[in-house]
N, C-alpha and C. Protein backbone atom coordinates (compact mmCIF):
# COMPACT_ATOMS: atom_id res chain seq x y z
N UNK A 1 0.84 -1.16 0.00
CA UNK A 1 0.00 0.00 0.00
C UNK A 1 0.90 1.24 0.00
N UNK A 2 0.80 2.09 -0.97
CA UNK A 2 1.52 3.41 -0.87
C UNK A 2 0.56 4.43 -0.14
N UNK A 3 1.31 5.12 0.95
CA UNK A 3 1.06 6.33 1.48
C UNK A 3 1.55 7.51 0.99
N UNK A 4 0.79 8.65 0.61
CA UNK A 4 1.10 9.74 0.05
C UNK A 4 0.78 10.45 1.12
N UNK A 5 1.92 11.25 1.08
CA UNK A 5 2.35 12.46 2.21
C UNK A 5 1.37 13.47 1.89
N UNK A 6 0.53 13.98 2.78
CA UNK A 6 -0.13 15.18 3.10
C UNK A 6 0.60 16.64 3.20
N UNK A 7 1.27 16.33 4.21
CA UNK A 7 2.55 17.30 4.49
C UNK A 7 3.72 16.84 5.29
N UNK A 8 4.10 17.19 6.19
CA UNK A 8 5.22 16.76 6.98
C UNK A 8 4.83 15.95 8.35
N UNK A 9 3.74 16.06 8.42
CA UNK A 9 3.32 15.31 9.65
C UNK A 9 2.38 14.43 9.25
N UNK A 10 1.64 14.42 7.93
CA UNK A 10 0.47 13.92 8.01
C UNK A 10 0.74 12.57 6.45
N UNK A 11 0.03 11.32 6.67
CA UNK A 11 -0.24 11.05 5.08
C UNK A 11 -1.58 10.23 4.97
N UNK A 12 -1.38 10.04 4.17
CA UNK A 12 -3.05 9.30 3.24
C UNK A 12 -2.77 8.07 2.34
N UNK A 13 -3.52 6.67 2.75
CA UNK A 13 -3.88 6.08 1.73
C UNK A 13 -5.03 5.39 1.78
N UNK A 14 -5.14 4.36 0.88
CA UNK A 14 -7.26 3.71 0.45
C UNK A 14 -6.58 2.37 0.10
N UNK A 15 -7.24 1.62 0.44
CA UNK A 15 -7.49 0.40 -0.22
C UNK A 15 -9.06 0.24 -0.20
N UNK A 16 -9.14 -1.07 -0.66
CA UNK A 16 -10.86 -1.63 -1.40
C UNK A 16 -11.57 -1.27 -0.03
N UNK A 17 -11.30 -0.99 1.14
CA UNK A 17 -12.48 -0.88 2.28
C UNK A 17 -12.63 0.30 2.92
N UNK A 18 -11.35 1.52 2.78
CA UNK A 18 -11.33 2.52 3.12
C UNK A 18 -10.03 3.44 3.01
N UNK A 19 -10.48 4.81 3.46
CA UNK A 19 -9.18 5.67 3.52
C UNK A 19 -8.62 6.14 4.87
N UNK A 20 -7.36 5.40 5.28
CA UNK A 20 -6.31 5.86 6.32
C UNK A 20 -5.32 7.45 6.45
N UNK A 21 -6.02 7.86 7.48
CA UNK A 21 -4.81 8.87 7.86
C UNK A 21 -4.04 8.52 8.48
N UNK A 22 -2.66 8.62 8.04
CA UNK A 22 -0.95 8.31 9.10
C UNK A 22 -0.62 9.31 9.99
N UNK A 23 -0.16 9.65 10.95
CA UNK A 23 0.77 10.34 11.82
C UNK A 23 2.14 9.67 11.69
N UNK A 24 2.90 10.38 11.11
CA UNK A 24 4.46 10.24 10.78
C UNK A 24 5.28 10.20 12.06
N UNK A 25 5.59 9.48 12.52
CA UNK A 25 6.76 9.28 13.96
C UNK A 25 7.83 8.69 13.71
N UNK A 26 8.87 8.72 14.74
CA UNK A 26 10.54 8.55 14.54
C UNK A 26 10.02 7.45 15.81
N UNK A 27 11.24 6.92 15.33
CA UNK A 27 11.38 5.59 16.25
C UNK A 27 12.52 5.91 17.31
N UNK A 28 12.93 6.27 18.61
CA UNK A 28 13.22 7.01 19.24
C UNK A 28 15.05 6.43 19.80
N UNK A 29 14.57 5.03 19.71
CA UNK A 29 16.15 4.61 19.48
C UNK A 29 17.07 4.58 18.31
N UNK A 30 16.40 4.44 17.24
CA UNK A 30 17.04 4.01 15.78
C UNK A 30 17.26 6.01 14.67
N UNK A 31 16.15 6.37 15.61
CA UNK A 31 15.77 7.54 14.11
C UNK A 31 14.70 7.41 13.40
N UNK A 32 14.69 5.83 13.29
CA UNK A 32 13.78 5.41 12.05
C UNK A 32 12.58 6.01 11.61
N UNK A 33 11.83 6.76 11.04
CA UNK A 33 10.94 7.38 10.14
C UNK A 33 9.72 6.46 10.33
N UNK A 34 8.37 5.85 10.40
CA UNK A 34 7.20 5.16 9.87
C UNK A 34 6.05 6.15 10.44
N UNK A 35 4.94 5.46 9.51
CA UNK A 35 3.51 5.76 9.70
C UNK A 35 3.05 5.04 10.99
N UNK A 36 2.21 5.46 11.46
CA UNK A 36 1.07 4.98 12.32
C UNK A 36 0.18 5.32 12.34
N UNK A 37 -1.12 4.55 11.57
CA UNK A 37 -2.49 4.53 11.34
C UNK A 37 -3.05 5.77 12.98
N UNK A 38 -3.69 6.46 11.94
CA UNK A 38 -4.29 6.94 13.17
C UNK A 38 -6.10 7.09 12.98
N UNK A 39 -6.58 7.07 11.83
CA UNK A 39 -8.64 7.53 11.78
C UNK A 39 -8.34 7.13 10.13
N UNK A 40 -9.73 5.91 10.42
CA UNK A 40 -10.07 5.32 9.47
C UNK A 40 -11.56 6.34 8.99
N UNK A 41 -11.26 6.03 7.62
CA UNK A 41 -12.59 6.96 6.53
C UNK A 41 -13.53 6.15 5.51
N UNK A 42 -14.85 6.90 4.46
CA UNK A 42 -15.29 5.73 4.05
C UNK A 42 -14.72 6.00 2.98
N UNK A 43 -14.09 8.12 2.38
CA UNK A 43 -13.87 8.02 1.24
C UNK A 43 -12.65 9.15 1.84
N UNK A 44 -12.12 9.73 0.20
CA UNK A 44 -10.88 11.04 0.83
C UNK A 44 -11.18 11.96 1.49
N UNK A 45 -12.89 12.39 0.61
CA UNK A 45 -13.14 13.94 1.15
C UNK A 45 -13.74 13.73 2.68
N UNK A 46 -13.89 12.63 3.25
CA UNK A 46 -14.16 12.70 4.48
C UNK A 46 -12.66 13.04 5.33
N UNK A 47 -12.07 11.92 4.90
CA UNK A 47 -10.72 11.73 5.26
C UNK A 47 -9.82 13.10 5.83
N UNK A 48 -10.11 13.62 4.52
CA UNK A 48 -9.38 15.14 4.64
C UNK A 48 -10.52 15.91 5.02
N UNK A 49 -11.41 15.86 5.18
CA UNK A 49 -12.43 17.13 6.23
C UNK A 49 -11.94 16.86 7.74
N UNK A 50 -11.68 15.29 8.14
CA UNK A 50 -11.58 14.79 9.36
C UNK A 50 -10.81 15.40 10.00
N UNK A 51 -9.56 15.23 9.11
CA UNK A 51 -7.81 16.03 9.48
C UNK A 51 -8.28 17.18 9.80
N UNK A 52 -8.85 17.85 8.70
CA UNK A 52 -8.75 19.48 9.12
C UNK A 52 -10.04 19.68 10.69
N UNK A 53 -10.42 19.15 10.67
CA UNK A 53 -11.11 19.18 12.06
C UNK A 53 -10.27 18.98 13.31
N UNK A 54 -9.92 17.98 13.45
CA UNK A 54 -8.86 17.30 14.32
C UNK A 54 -7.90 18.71 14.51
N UNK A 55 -7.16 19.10 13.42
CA UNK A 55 -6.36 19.66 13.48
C UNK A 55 -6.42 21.16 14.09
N UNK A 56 -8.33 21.53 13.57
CA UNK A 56 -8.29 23.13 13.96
C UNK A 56 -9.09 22.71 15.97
N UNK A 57 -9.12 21.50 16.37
CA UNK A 57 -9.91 21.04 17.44
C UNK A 57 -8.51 21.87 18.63
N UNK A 58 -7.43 20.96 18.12
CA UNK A 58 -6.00 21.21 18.71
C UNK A 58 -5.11 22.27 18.75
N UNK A 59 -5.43 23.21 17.88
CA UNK A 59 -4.62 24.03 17.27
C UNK A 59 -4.89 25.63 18.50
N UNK A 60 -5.82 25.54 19.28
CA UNK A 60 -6.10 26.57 20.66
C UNK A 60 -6.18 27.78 19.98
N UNK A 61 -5.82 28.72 19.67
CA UNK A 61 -6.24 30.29 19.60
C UNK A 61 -6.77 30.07 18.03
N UNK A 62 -7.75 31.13 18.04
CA UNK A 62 -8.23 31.64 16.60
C UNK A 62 -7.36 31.63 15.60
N UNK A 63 -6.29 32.29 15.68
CA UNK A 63 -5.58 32.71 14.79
C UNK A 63 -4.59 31.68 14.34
N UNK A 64 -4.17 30.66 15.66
CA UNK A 64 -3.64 29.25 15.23
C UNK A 64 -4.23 28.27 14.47
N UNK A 65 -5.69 28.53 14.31
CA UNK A 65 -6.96 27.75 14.19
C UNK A 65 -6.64 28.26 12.30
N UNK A 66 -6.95 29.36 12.30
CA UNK A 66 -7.25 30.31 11.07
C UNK A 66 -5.65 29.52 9.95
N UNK A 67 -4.28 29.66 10.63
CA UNK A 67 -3.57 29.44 10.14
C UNK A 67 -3.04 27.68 9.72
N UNK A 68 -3.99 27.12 10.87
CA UNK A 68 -3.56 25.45 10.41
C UNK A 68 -4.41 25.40 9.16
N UNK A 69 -5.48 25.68 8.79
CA UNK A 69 -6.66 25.09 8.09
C UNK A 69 -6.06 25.91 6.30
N UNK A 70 -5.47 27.31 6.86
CA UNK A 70 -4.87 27.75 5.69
C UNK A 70 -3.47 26.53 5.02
N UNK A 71 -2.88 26.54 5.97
CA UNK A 71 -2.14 25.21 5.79
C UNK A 71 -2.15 23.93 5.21
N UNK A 72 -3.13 23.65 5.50
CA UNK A 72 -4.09 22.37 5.35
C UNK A 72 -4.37 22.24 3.56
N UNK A 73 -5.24 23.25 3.57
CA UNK A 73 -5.65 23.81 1.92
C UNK A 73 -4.56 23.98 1.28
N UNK A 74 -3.98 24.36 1.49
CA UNK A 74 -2.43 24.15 0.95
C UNK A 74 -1.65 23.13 0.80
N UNK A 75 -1.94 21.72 1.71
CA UNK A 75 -1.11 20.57 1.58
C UNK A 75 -1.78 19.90 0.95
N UNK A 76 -3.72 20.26 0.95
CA UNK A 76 -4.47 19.39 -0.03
C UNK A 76 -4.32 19.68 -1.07
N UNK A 77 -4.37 20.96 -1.79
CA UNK A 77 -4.38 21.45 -2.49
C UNK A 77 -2.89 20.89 -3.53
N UNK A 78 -2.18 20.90 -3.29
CA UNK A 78 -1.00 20.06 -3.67
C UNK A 78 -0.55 18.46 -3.87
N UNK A 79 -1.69 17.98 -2.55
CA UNK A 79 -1.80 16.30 -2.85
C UNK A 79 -2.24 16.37 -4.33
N UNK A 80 -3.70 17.06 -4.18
CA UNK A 80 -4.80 16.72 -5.69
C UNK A 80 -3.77 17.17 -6.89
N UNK A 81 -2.49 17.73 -6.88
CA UNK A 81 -2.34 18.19 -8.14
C UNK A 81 -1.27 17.10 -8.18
N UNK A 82 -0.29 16.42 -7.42
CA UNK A 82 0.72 15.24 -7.44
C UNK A 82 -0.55 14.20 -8.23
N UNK A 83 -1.81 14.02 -7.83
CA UNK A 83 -2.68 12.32 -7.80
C UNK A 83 -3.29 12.21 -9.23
N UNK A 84 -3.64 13.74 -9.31
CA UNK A 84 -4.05 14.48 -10.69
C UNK A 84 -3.08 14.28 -12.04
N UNK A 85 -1.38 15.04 -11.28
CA UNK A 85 -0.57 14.56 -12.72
C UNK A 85 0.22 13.19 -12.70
N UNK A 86 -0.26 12.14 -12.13
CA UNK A 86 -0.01 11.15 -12.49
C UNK A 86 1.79 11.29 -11.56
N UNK A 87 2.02 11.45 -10.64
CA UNK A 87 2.96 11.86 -10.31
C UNK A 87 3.24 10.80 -8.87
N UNK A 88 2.17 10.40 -8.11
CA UNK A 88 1.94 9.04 -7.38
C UNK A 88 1.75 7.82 -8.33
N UNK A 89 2.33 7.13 -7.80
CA UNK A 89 2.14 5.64 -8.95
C UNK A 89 1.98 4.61 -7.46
């Protein structure tokens, strides 16, 4: 299953039953880099409404709120154009 990076913290993938969001973590002895499943979806656009919820839930002041979600639109906004030009395989 390939996971496509959202942004730097976040990624996305689907198989035949649903769509997974990752939380990106280091493995604390090694360095090592992996995903860990974190909220299962039925399709993307839930998937990615979910994130940006989650994200503006956590994010505490208005203006932190205002700036994750700008963020957000911005990392989606860039998935759809990688999935779009054929640029994930």
């Amino acid at each position: 299953m390939k996971i496509i990076d959202i942004n730097p913290d976040w990624g996305i993938s689907s198989d035949s039953v649903c769509v997974t969001i990752y939380k990106k973590s280091t493995k604390k002895k090694t360095g090592e880099k992996y995903y860990k499943s974190k909220w299962y979806y039925n399709n993307f656009v839930q998937a990615l409404q979910g994130l940006t919820d989650r994200s503006i839930i956590v994010s505490g002041s208005f203006e932190s709120m205002v700036a994750e979600v700008e963020e957000l639109k911005t990392d989606i906004a860039a998935l759809f154009k990688k999935v779009k030009g054929g640029v994930v395989a």
